[in-house]
N, C-alpha and C. Protein backbone atom coordinates (compact mmCIF):
# COMPACT_ATOMS: atom_id res chain seq x y z
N UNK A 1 177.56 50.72 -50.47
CA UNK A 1 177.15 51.07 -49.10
C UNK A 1 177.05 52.59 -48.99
N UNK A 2 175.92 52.88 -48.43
CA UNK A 2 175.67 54.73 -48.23
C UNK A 2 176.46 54.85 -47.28
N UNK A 3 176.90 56.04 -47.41
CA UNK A 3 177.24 57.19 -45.82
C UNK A 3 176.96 57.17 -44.83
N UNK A 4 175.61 56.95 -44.52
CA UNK A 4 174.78 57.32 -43.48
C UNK A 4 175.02 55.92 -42.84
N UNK A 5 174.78 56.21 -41.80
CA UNK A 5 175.46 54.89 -40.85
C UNK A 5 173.31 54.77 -39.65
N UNK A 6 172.89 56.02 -39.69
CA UNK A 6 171.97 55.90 -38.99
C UNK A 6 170.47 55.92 -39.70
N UNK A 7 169.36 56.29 -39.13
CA UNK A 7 168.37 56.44 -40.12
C UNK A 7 167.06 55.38 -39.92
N UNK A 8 167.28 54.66 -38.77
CA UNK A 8 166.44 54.06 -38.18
C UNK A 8 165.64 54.60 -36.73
N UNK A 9 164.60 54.38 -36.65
CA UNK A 9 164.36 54.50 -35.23
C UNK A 9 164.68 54.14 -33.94
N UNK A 10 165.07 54.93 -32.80
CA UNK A 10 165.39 54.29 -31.58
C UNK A 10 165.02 53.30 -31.16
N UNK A 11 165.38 52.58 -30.32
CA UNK A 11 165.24 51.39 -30.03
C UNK A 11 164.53 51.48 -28.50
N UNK A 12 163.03 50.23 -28.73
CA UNK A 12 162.72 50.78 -26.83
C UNK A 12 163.28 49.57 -26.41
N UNK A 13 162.81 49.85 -25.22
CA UNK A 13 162.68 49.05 -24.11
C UNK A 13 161.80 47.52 -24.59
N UNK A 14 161.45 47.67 -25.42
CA UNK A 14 159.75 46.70 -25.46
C UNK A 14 160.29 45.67 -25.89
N UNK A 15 159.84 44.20 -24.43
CA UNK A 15 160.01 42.81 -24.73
C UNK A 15 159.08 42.17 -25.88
N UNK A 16 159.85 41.98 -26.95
CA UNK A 16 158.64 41.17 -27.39
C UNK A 16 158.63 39.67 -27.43
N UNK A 17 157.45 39.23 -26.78
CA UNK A 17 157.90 37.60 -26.33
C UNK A 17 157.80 36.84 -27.21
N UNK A 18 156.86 37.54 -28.30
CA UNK A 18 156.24 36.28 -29.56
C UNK A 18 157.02 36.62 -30.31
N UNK A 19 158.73 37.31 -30.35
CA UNK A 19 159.04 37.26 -31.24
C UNK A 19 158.93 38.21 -32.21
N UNK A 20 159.18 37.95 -33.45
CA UNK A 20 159.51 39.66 -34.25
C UNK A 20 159.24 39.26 -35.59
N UNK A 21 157.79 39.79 -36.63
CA UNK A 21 157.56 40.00 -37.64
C UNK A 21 158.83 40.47 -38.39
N UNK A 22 159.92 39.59 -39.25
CA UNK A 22 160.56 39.98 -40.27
C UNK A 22 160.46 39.72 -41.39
N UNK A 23 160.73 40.63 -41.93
CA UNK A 23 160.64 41.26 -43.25
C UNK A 23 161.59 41.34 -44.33
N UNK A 24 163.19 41.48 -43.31
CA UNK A 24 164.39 42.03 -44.71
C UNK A 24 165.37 41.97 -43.45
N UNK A 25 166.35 41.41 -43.77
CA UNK A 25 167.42 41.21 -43.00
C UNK A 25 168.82 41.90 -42.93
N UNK A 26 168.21 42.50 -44.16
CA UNK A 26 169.36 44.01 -44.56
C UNK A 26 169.24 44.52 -45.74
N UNK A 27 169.41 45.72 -45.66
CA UNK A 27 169.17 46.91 -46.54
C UNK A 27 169.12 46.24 -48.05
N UNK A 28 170.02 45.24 -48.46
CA UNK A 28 169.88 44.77 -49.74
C UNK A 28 168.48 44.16 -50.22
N UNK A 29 167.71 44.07 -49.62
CA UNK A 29 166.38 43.07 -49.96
C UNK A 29 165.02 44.54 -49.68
N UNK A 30 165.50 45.46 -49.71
CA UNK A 30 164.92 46.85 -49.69
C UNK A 30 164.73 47.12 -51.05
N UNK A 31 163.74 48.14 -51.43
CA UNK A 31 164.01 49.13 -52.52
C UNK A 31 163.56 50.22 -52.09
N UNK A 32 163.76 50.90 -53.23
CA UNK A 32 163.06 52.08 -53.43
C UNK A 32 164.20 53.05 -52.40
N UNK A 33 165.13 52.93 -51.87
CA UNK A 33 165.97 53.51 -51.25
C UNK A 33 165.89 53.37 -49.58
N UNK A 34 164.84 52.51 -49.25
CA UNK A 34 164.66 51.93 -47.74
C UNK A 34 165.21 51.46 -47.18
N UNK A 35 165.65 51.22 -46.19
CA UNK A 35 166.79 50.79 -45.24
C UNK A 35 166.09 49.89 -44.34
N UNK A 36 166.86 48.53 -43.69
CA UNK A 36 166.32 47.56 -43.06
C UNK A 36 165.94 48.25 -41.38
N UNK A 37 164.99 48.31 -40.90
CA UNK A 37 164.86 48.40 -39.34
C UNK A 37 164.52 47.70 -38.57
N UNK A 38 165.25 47.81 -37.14
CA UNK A 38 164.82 47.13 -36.57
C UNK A 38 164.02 48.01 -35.44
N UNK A 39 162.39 47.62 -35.88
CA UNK A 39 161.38 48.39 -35.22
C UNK A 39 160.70 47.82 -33.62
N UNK A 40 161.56 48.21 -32.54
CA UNK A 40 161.65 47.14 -31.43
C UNK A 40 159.53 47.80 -30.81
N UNK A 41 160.15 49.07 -31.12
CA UNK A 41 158.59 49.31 -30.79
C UNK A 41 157.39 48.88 -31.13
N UNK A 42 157.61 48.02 -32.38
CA UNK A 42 156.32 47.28 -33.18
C UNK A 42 156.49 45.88 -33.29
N UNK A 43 157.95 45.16 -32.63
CA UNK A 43 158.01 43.86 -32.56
C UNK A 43 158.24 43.68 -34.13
N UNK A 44 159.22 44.22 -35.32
CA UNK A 44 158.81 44.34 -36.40
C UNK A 44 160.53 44.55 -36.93
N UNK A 45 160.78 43.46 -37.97
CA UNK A 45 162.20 44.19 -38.81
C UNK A 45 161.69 44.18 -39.92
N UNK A 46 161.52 45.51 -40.57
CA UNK A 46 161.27 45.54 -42.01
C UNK A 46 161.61 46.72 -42.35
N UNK A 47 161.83 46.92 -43.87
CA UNK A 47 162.08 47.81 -45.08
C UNK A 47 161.12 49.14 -44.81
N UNK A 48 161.92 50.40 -44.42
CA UNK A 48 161.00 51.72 -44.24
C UNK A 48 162.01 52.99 -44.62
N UNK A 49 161.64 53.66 -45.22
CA UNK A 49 161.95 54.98 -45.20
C UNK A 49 163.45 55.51 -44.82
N UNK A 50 164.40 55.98 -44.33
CA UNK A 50 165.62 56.48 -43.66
C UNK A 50 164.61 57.71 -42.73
N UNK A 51 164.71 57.80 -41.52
CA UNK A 51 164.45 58.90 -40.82
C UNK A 51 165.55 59.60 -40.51
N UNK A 52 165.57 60.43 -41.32
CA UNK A 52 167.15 61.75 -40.95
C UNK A 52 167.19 61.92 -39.49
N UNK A 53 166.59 61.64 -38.92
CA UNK A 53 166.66 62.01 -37.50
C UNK A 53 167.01 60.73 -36.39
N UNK A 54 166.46 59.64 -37.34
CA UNK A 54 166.86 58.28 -36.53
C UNK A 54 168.04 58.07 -36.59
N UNK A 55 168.28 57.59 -35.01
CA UNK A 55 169.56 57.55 -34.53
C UNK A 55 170.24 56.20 -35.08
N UNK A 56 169.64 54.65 -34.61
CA UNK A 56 169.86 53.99 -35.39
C UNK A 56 170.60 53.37 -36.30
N UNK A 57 171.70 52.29 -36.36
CA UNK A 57 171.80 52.17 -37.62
C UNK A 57 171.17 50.60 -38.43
N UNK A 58 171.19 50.90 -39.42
CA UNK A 58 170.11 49.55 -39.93
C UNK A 58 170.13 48.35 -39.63
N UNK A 59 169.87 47.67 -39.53
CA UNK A 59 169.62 46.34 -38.88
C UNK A 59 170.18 45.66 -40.08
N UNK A 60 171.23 44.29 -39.64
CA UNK A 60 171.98 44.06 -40.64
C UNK A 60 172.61 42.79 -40.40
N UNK A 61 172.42 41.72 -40.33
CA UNK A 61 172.21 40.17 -39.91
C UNK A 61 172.44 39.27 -41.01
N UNK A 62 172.76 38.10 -40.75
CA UNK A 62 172.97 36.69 -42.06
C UNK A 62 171.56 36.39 -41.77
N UNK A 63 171.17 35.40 -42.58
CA UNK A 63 169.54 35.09 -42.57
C UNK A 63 169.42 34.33 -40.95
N UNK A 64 170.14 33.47 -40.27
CA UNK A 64 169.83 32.51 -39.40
C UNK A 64 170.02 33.25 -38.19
N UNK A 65 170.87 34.52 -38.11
CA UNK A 65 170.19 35.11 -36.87
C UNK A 65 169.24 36.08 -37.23
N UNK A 66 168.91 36.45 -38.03
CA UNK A 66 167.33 37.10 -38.23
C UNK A 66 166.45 36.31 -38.04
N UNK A 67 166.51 35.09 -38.53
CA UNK A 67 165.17 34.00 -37.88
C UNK A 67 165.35 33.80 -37.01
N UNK A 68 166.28 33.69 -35.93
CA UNK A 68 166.55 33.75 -34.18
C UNK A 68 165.21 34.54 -33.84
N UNK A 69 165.22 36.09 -34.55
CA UNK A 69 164.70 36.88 -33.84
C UNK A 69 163.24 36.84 -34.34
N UNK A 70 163.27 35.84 -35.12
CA UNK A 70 161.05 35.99 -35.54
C UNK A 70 160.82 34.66 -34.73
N UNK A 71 161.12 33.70 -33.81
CA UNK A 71 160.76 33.11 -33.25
C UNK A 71 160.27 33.59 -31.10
N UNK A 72 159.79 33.34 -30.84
CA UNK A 72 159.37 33.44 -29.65
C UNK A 72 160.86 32.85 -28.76
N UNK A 73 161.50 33.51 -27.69
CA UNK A 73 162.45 32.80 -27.42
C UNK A 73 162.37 31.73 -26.73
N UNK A 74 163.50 30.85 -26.08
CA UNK A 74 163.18 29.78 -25.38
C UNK A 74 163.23 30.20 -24.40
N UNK A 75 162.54 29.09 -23.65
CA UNK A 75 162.40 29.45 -22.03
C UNK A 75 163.45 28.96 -21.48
């Protein structure tokens, strides 16, 4: 486990109703030194970069609540 506890992007406001394109459910299913995010602004959890500046810390889940979050919720 790295140091860095942050390194993701802020998190908005943004509902996403359909649910959330995932990708990687934590940093282990990354390479290249990428860290899991959870990209609320793009409706999106996937493998990107560390932003030294992102506050963030990586998005980091068992597989069955990460698929919670790629489904559209219930009504």
């Amino acid at each position: 486990k790295s140091d860095t506890s942050t390194g993701c992007p802020r998190l908005t406001l943004v509902g996403c109703t359909k649910g959330y394109d995932v990708s990687c459910c934590d940093s282990k299913e990354c390479s290249n030194g990428e860290i899991c995010c959870f990209v609320n602004s793009k409706c999106e959890i996937k493998c990107m970069k560390p932003d030294e500046n992102g506050p963030e810390s990586p998005f980091s889940k068992d597989k069955e609540t990460c698929m919670a979050y790629a489904k559209p919720p219930k009504k």
